[in-house]
C-alpha atoms as a PDB file:
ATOM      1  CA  UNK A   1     -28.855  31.911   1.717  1.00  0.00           C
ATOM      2  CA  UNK A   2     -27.417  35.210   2.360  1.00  0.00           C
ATOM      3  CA  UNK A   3     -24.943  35.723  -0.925  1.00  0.00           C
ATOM      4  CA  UNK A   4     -21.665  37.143  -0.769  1.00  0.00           C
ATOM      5  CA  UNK A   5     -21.563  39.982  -3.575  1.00  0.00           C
ATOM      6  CA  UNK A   6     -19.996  38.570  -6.697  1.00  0.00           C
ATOM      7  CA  UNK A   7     -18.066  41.537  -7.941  1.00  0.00           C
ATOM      8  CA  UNK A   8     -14.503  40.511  -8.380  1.00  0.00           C
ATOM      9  CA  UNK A   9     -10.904  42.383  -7.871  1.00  0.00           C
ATOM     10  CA  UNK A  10     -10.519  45.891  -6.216  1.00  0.00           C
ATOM     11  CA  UNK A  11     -13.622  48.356  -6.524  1.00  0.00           C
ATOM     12  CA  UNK A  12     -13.897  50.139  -9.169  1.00  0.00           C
ATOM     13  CA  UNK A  13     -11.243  53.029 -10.344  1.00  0.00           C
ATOM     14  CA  UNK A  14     -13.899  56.192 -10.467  1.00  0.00           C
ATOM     15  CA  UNK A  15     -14.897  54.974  -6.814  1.00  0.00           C
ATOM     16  CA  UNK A  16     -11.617  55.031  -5.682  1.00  0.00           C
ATOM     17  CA  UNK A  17     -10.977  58.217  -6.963  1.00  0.00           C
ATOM     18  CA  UNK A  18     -13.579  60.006  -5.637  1.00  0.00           C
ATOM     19  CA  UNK A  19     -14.225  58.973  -1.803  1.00  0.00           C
ATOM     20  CA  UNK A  20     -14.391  62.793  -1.428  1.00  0.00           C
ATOM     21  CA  UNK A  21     -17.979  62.534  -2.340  1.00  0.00           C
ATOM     22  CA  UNK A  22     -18.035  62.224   1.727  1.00  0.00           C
ATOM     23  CA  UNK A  23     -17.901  66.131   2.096  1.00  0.00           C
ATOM     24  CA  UNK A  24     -21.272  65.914  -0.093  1.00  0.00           C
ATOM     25  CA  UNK A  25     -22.921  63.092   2.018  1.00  0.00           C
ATOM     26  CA  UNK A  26     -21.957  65.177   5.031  1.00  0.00           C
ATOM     27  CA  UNK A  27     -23.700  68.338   3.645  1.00  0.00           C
ATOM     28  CA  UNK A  28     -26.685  66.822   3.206  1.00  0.00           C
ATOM     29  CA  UNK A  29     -27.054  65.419   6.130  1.00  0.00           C
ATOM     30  CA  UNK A  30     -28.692  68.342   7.299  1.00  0.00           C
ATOM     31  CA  UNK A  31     -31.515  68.093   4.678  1.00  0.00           C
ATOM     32  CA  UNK A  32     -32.238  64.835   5.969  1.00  0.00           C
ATOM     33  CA  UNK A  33     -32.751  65.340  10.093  1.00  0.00           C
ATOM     34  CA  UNK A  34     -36.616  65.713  10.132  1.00  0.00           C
ATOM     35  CA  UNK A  35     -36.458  62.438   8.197  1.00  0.00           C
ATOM     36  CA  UNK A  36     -34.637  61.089  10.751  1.00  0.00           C
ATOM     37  CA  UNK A  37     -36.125  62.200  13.427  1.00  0.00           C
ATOM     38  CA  UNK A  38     -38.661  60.018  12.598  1.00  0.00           C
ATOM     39  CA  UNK A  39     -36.323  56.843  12.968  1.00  0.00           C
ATOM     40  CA  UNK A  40     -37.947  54.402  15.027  1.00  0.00           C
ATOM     41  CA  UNK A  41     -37.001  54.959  19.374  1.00  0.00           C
ATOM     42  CA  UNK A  42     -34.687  51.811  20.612  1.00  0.00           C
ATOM     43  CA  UNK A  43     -36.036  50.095  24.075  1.00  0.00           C
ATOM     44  CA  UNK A  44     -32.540  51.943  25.833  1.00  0.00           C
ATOM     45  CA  UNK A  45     -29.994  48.436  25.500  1.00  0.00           C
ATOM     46  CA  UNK A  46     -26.189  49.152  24.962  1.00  0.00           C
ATOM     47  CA  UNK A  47     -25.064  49.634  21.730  1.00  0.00           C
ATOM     48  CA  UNK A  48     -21.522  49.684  21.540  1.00  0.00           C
ATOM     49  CA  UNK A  49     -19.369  51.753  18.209  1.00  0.00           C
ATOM     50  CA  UNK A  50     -16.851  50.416  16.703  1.00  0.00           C
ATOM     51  CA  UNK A  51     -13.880  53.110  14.628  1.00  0.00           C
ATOM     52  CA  UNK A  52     -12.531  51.973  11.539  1.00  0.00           C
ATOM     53  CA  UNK A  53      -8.931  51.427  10.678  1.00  0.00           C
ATOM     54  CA  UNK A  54      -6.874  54.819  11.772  1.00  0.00           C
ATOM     55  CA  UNK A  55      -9.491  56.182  13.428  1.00  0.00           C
ATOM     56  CA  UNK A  56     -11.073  56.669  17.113  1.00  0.00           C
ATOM     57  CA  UNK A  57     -14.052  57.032  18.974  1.00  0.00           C
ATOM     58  CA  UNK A  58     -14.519  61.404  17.380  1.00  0.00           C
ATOM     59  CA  UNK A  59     -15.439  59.900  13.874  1.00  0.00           C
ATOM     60  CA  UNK A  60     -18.494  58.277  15.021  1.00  0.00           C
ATOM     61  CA  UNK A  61     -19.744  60.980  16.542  1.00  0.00           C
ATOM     62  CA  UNK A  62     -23.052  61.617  14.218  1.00  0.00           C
ATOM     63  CA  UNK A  63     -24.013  58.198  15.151  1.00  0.00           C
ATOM     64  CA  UNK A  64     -23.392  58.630  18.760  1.00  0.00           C
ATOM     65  CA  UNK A  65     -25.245  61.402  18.995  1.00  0.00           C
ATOM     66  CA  UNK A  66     -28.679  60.193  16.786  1.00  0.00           C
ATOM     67  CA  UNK A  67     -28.579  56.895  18.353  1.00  0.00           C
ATOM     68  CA  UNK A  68     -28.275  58.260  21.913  1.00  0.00           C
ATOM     69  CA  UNK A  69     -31.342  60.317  20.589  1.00  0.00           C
ATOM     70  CA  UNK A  70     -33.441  57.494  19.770  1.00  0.00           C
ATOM     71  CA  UNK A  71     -32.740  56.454  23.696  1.00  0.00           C
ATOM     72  CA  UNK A  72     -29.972  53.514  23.243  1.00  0.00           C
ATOM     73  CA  UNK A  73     -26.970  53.787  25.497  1.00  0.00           C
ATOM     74  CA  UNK A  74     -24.405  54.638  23.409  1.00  0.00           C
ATOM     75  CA  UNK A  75     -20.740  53.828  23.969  1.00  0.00           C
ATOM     76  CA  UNK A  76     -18.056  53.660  22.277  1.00  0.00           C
ATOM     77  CA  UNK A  77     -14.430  51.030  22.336  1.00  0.00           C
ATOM     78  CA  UNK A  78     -11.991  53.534  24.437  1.00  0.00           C
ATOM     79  CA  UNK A  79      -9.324  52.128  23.109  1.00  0.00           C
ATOM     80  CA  UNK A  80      -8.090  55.152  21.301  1.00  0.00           C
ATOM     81  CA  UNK A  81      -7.376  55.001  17.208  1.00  0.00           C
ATOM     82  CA  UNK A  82      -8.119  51.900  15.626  1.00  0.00           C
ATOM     83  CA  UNK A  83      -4.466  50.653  14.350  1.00  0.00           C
ATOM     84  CA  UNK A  84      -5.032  47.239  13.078  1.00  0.00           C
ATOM     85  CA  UNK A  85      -6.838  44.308  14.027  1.00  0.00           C
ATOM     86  CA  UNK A  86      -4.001  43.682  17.052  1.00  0.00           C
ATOM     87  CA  UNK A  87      -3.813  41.308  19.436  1.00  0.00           C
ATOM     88  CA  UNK A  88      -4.370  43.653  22.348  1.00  0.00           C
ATOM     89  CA  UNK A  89      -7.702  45.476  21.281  1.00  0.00           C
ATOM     90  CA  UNK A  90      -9.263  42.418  20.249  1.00  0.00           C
ATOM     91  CA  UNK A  91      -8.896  40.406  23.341  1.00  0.00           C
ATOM     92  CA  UNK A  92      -9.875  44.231  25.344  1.00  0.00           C
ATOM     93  CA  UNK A  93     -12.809  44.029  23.124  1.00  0.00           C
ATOM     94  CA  UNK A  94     -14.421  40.866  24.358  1.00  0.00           C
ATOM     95  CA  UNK A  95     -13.727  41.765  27.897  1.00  0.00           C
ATOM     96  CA  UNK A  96     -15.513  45.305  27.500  1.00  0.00           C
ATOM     97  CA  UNK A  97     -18.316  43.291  25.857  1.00  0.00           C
ATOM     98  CA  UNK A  98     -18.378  41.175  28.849  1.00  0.00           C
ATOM     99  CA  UNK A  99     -18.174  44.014  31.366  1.00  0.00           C
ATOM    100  CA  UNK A 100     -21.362  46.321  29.624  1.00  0.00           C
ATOM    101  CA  UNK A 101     -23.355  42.921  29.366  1.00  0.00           C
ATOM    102  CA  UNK A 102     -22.669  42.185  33.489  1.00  0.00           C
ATOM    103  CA  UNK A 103     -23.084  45.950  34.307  1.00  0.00           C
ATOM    104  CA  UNK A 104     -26.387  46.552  31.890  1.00  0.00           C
ATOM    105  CA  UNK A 105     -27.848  43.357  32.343  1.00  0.00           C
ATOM    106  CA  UNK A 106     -28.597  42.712  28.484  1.00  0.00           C
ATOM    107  CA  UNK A 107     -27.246  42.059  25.716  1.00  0.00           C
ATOM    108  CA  UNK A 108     -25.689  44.452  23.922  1.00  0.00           C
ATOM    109  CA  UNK A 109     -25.445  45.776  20.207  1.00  0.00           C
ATOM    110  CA  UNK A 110     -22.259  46.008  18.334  1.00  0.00           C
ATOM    111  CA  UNK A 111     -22.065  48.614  15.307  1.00  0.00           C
ATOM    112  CA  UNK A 112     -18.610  48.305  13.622  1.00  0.00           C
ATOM    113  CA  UNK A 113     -17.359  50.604  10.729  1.00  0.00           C
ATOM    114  CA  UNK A 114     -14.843  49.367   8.092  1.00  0.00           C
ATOM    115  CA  UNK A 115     -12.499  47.562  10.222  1.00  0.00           C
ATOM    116  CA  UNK A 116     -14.464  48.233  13.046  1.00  0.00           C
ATOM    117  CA  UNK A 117     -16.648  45.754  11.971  1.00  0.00           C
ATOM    118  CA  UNK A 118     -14.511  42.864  11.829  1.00  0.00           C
ATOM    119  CA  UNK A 119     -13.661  43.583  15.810  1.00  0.00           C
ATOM    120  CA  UNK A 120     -17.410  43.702  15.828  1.00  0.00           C
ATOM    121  CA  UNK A 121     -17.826  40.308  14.219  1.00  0.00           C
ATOM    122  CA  UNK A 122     -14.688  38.555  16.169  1.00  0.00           C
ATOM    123  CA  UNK A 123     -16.369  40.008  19.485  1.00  0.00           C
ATOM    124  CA  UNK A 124     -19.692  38.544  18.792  1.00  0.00           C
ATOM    125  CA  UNK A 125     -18.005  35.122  18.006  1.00  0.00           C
ATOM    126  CA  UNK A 126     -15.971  35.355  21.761  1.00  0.00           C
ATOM    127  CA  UNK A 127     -18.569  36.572  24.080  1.00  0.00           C
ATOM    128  CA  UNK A 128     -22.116  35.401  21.680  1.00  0.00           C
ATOM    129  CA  UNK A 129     -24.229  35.136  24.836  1.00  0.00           C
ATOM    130  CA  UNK A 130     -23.337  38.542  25.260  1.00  0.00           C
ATOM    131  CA  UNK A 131     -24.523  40.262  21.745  1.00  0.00           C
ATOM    132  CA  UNK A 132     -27.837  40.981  20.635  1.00  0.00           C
ATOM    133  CA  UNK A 133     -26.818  41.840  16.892  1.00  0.00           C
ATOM    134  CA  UNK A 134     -23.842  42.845  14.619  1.00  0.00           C
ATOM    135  CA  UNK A 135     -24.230  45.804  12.103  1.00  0.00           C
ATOM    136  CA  UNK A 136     -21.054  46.196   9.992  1.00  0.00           C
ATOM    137  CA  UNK A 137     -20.995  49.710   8.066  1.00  0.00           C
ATOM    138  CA  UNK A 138     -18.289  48.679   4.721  1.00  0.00           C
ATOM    139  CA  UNK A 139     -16.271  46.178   6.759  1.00  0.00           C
ATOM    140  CA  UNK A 140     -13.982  43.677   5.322  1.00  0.00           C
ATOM    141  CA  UNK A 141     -15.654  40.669   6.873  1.00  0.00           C
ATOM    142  CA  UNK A 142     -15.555  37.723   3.626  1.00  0.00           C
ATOM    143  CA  UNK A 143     -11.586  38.418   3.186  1.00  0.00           C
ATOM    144  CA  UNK A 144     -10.617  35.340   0.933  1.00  0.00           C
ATOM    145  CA  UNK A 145      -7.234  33.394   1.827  1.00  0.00           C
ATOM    146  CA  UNK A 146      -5.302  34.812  -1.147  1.00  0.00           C
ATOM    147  CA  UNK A 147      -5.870  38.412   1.123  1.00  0.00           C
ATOM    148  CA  UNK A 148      -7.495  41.433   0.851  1.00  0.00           C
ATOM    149  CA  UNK A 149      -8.806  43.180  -2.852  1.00  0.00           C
ATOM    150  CA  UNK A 150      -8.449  46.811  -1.752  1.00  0.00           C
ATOM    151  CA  UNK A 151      -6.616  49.717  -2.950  1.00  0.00           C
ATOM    152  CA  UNK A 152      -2.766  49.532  -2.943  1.00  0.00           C
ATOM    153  CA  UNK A 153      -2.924  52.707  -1.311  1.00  0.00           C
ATOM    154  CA  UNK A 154      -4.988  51.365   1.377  1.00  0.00           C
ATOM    155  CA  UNK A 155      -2.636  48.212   1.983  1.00  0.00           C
ATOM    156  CA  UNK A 156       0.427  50.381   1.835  1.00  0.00           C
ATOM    157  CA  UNK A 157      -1.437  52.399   4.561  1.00  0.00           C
ATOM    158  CA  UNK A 158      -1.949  49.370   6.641  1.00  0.00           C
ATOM    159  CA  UNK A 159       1.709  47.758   6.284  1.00  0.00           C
ATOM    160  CA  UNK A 160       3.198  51.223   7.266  1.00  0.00           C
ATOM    161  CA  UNK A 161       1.180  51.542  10.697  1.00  0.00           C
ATOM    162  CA  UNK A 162      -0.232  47.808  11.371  1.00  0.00           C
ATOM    163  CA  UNK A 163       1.736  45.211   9.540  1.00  0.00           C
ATOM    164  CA  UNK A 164       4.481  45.129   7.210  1.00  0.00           C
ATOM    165  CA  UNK A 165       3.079  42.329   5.398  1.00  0.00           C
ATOM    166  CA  UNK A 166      -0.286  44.568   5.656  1.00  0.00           C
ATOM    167  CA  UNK A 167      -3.928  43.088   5.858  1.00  0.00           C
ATOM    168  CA  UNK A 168      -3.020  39.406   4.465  1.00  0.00           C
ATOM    169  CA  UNK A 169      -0.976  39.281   7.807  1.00  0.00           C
ATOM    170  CA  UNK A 170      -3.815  39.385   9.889  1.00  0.00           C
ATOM    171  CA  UNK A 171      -5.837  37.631   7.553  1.00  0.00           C
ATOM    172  CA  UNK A 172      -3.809  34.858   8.534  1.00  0.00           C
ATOM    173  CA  UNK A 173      -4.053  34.853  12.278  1.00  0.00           C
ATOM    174  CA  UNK A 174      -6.427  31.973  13.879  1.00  0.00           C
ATOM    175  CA  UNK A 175      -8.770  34.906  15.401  1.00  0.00           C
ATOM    176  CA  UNK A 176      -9.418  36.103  11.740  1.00  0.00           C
ATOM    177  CA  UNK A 177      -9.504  32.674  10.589  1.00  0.00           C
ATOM    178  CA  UNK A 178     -12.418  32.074  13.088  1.00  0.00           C
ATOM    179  CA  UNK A 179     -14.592  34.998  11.670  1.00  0.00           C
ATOM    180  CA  UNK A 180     -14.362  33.013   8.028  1.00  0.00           C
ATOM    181  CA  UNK A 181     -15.013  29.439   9.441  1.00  0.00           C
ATOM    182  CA  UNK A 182     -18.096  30.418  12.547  1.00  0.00           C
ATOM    183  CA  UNK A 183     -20.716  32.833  10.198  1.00  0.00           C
ATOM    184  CA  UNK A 184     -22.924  30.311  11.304  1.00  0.00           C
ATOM    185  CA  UNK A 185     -22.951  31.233  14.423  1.00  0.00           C
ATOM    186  CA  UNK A 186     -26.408  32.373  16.062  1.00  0.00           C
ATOM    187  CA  UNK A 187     -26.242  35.968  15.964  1.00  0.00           C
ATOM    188  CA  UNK A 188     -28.116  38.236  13.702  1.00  0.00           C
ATOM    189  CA  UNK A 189     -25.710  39.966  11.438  1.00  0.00           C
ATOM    190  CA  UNK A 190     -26.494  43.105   9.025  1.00  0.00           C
ATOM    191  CA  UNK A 191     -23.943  44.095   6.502  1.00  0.00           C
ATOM    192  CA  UNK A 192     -24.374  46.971   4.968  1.00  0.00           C
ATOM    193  CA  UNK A 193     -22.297  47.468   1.684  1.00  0.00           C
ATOM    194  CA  UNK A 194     -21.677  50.115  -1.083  1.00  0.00           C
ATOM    195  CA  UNK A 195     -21.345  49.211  -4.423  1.00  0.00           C
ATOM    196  CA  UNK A 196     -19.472  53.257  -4.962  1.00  0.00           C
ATOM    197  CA  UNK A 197     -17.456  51.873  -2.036  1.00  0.00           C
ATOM    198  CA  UNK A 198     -13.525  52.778  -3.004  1.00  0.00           C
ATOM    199  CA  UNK A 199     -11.848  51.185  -0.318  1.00  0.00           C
ATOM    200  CA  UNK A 200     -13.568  47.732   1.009  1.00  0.00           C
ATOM    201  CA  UNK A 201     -15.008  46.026  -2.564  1.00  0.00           C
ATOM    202  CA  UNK A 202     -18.446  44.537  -2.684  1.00  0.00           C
ATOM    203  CA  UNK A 203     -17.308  40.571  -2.398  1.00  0.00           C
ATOM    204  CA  UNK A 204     -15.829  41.178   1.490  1.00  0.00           C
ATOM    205  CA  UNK A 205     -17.999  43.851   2.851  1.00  0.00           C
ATOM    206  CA  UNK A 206     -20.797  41.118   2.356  1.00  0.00           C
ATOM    207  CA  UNK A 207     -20.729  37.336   3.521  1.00  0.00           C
ATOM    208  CA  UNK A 208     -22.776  34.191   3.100  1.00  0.00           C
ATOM    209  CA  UNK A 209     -24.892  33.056   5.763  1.00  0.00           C
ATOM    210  CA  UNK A 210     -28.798  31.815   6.766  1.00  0.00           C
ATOM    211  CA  UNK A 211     -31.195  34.511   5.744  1.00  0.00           C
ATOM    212  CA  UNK A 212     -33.006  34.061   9.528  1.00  0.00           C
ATOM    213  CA  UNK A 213     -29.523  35.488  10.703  1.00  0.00           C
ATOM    214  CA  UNK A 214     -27.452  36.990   8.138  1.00  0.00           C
ATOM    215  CA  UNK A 215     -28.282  40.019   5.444  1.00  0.00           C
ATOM    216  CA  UNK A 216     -26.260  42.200   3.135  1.00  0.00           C
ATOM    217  CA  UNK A 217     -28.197  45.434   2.488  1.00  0.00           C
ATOM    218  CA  UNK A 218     -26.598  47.567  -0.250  1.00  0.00           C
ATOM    219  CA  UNK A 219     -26.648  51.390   0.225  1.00  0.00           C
ATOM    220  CA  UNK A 220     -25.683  54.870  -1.340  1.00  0.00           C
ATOM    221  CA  UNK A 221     -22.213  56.184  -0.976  1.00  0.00           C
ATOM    222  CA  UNK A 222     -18.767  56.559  -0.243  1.00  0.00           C
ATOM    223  CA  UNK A 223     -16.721  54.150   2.231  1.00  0.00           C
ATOM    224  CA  UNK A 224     -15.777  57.233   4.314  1.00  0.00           C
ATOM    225  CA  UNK A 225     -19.147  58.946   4.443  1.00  0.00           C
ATOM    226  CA  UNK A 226     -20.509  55.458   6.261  1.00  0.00           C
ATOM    227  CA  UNK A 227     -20.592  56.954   9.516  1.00  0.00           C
ATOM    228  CA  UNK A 228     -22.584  59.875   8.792  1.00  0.00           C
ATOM    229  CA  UNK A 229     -24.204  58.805   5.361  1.00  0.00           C
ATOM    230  CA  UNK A 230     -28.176  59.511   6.461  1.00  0.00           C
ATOM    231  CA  UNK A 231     -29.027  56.079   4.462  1.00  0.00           C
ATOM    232  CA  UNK A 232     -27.093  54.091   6.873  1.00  0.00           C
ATOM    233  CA  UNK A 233     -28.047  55.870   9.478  1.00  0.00           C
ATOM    234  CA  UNK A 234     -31.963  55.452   8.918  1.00  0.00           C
ATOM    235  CA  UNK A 235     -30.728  51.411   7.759  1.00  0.00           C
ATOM    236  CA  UNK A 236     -28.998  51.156  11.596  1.00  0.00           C
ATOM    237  CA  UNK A 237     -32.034  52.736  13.579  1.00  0.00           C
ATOM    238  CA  UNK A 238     -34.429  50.250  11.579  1.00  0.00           C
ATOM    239  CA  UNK A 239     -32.546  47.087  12.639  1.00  0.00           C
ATOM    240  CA  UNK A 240     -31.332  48.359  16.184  1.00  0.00           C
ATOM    241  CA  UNK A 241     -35.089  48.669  16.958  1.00  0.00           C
ATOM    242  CA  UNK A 242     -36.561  45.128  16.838  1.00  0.00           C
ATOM    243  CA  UNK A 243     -37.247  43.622  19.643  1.00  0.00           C
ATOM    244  CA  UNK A 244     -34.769  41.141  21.278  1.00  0.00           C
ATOM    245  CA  UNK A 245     -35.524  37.800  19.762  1.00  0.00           C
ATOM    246  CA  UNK A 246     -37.545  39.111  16.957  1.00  0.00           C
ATOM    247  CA  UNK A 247     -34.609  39.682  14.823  1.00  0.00           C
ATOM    248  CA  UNK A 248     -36.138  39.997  10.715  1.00  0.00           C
ATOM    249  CA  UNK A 249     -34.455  40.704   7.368  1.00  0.00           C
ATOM    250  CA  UNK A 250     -34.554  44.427   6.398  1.00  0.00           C
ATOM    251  CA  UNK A 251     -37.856  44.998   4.425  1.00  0.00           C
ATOM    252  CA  UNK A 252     -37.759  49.063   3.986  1.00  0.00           C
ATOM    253  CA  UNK A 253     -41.663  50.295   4.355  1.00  0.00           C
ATOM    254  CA  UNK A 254     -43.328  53.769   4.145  1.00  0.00           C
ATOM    255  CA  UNK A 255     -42.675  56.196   1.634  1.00  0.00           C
ATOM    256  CA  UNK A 256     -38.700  55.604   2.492  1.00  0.00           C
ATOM    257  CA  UNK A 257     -38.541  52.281   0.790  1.00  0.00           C
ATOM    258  CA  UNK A 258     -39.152  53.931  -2.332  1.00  0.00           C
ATOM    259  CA  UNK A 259     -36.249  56.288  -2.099  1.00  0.00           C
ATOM    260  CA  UNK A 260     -34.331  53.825  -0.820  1.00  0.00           C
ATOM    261  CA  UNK A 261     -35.056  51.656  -3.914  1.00  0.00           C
ATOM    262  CA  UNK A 262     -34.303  54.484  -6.499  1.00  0.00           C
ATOM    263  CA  UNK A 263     -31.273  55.421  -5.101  1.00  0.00           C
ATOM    264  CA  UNK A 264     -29.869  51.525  -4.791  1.00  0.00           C
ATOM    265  CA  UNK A 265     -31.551  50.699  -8.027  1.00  0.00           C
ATOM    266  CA  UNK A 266     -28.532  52.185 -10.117  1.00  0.00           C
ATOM    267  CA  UNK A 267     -26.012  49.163 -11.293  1.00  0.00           C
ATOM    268  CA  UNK A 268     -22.825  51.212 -11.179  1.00  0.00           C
ATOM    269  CA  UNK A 269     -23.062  53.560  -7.858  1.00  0.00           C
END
């Protein structure tokens, strides 16, 4: 079985404090582009972005750009910034999924960040004979009854432009309630998770699940250096390139797994 993560409460205070380790991930990204250069090519299906909470289609634009280099069709929601998980996005959501799967003729991938991937995840569950895979980038996707664990900030954040009751609100709604009750369903799921995360803790940016369909792979960083964090981005090129039908666990290979095992090895980042 896939495991959700068993840390418990909010994450940790020194993560939560220091998200502006982004800038850092951001400046290094630079160092990293002949690495990923090297990412493996996609076979050209749709892969469709997905902005987290507050934000719109210009934050994903590092992984527009290096996916639409490795030859996928990129494209992103349209629906402007990302204000909640609302009634009226999620039910555009399934019929854009539905339109790019008539128009392209396959199934398409969905890539979600932070709350993006929970649209990613209830879209997948609506239209499932239209989605090839799910890759959620920090996403709040195991949110237990009792409500979300994050940072007060973050919740006051959400009740002032979502919900006044904030995320437990939406928690609550029968579309949310159907992401925590279907994991089983048949489509390969990746959820990659940060233990430095300070904003989405460990035990709901992973979930439970069968191993043939459902994986948590930990990575390096801040929540809000996700999108351009070159570890995730090397993580989303590996699983956006299997074939159709040949969907595997991540097993990192090459020289690459061994960074990518020193620099998840630590317990505490």
């Amino acid at each position: 079985m896939a495991r959700r993560h068993p840390h418990r409460g909010e994450p940790r205070l020194l993560h939560q404090l220091t998200e502006w380790r982004a800038l850092l991930e951001l400046g290094l990204l630079p160092y990293a582009v002949p690495w990923l250069m090297a990412a493996p090519r996609g076979d050209g299906h749709t892969v469709l972005l997905l902005p987290g909470f507050m934000a719109d289609e210009g934050t994903l634009v590092v992984l527009k750009l290096f996916l639409r280099h490795l030859g996928y069709d990129v494209q992103t929601w349209g629906f402007g910034r990302n204000v909640g998980f609302q009634r009226r996005h999620a039910e555009a959501l399934e019929r854009k999924i539905r339109y790019l799967h008539h128009t392209g003729g396959r199934r398409l991938s969905l890539v979600g960040w932070s709350l993006g991937g929970v649209f990613a995840l209830y879209g997948a569950h609506q239209a499932a004979e239209c989605v090839r895979q799910v890759v959620t980038l920090g996403s709040p996707v195991s949110v237990d009854p009792e409500g979300s664990r994050s940072p007060p900030l973050v919740k006051a954040l959400y009740r002032l432009i979502a919900h006044p009751l904030g995320p437990s609100a939406h928690v609550m709604q029968p579309r949310a309630k159907k992401l925590r009750e279907r994991q089983v369903l048949d489509v390969p799921t990746s959820c990659l998770w940060s233990l430095g995360d300070g904003v989405v803790p460990p035990q709901e940016a992973t979930i439970e699940g069968d191993p043939a369909r459902h994986e948590n792979i930990r990575v390096a960083g801040s929540h809000t250096g996700l999108g351009f964090n070159a570890m995730v981005l090397w993580i989303v090129a590996d699983r956006l390139a299997q074939p159709e039908g040949q969907w595997r666990p991540f097993a990192p290979h090459g020289w690459p797994a061994g960074v990518y095992r020193w620099l998840t090895s630590s317990p505490s980042g």
